[in-house]
C-alpha atoms as a PDB file:
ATOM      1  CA  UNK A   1       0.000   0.000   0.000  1.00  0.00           C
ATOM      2  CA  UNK A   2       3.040   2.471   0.544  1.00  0.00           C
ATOM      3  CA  UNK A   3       3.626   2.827  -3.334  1.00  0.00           C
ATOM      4  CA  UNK A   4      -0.287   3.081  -4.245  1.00  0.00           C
ATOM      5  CA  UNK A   5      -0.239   6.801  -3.549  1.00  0.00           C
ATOM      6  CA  UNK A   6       2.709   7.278  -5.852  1.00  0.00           C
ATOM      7  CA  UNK A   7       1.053   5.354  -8.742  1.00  0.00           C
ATOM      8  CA  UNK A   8      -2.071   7.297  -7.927  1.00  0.00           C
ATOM      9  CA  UNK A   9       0.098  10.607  -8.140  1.00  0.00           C
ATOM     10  CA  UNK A  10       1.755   9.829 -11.503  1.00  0.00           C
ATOM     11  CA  UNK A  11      -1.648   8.297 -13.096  1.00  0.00           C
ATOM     12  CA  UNK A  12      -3.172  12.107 -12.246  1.00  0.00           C
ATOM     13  CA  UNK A  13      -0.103  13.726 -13.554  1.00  0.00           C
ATOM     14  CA  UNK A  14      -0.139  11.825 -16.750  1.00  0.00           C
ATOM     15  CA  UNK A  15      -3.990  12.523 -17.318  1.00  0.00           C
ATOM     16  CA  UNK A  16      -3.324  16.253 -16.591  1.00  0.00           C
ATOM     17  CA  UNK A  17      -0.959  16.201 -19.505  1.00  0.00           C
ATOM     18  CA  UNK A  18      -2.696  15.913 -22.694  1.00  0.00           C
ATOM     19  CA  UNK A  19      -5.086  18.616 -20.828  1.00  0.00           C
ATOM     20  CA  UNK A  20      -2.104  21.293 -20.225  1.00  0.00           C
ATOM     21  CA  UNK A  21      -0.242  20.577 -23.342  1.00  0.00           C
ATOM     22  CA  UNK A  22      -4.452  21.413 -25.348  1.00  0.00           C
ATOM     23  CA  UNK A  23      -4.583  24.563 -22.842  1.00  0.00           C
ATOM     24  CA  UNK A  24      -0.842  25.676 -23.897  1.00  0.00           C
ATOM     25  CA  UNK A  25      -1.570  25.192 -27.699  1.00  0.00           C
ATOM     26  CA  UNK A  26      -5.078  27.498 -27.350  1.00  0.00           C
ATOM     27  CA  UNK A  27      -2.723  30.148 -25.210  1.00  0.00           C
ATOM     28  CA  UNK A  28      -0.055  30.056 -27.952  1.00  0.00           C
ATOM     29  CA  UNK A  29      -2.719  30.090 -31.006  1.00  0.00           C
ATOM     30  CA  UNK A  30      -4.305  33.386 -29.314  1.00  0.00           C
ATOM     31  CA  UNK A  31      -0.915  35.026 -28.983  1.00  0.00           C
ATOM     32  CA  UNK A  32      -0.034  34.362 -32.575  1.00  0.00           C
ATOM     33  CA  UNK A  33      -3.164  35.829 -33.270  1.00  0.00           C
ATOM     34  CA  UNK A  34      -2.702  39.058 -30.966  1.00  0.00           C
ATOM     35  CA  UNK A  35       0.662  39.436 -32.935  1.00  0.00           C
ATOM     36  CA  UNK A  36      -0.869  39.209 -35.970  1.00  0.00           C
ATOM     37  CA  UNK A  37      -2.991  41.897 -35.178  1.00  0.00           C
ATOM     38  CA  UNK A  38      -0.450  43.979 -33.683  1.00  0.00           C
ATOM     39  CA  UNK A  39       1.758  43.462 -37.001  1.00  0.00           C
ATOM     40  CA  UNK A  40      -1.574  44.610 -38.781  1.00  0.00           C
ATOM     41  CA  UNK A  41      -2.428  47.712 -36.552  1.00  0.00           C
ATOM     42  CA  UNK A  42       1.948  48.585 -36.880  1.00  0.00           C
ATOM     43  CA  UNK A  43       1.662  48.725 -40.412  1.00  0.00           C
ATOM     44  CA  UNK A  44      -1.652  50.822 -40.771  1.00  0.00           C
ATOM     45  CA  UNK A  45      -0.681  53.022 -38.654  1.00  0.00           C
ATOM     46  CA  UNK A  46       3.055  53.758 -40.473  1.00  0.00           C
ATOM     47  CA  UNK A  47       0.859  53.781 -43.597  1.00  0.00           C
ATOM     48  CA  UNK A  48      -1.453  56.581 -42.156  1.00  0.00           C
ATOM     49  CA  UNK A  49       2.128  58.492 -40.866  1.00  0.00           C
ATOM     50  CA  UNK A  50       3.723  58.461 -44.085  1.00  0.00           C
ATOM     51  CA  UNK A  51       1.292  59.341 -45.723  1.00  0.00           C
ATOM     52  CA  UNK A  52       0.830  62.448 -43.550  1.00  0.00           C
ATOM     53  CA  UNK A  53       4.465  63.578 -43.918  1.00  0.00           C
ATOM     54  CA  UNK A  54       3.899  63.323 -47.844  1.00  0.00           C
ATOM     55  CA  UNK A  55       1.117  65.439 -47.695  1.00  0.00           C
ATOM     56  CA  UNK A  56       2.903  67.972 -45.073  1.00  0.00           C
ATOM     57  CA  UNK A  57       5.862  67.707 -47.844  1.00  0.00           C
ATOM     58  CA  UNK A  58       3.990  68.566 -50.648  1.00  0.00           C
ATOM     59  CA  UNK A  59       2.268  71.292 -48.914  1.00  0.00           C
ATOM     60  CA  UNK A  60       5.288  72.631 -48.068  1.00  0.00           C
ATOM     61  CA  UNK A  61       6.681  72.174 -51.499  1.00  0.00           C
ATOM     62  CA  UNK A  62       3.944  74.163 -52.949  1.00  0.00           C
ATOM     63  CA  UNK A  63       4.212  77.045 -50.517  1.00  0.00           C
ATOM     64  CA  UNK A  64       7.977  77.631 -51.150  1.00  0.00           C
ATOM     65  CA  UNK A  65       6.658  77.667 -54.967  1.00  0.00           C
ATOM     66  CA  UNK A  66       3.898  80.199 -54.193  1.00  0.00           C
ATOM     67  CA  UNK A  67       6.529  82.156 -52.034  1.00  0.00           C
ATOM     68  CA  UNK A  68       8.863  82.200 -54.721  1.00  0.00           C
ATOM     69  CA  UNK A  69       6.042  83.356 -57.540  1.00  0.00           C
ATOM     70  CA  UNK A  70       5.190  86.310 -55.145  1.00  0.00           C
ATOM     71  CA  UNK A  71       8.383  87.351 -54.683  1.00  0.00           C
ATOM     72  CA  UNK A  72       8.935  87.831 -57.992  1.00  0.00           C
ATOM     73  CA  UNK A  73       5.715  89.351 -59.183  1.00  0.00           C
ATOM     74  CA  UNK A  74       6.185  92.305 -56.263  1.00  0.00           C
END
């Protein structure tokens, strides 16, 4: 009777198993997934910020143009 308890202890730990190793794979499916997104949102949001400082660049661009034309009109 003094090794039933450890057969009873490794018989849990052994049905535990395929359970942990099922709740690791849904944990590491969901991060993948979080990165994903997080790769997604990073790029839109680089997107969005160059295309801002094209449109400040061109706007600037077409002020120094303007500037210039004025100048030499007056």
């Amino acid at each position: 009777t003094g090794t039933q308890p450890t057969n009873d202890v490794s018989a849990d730990s052994s049905a535990e198993f395929p359970d942990r190793v099922s709740m690791m794979e849904v944990r590491l499916q969901a991060q993948e997934d979080e990165i994903t997104l997080l790769k997604s949102s990073l790029a839109d949001a680089l997107h969005t910020e160059i295309y801002k400082q094209q449109g400040i660049a061109k706007r600037k661009r077409v002020l120094v143009k303007q500037t210039i034309m004025l100048a030499t009109i007056v």
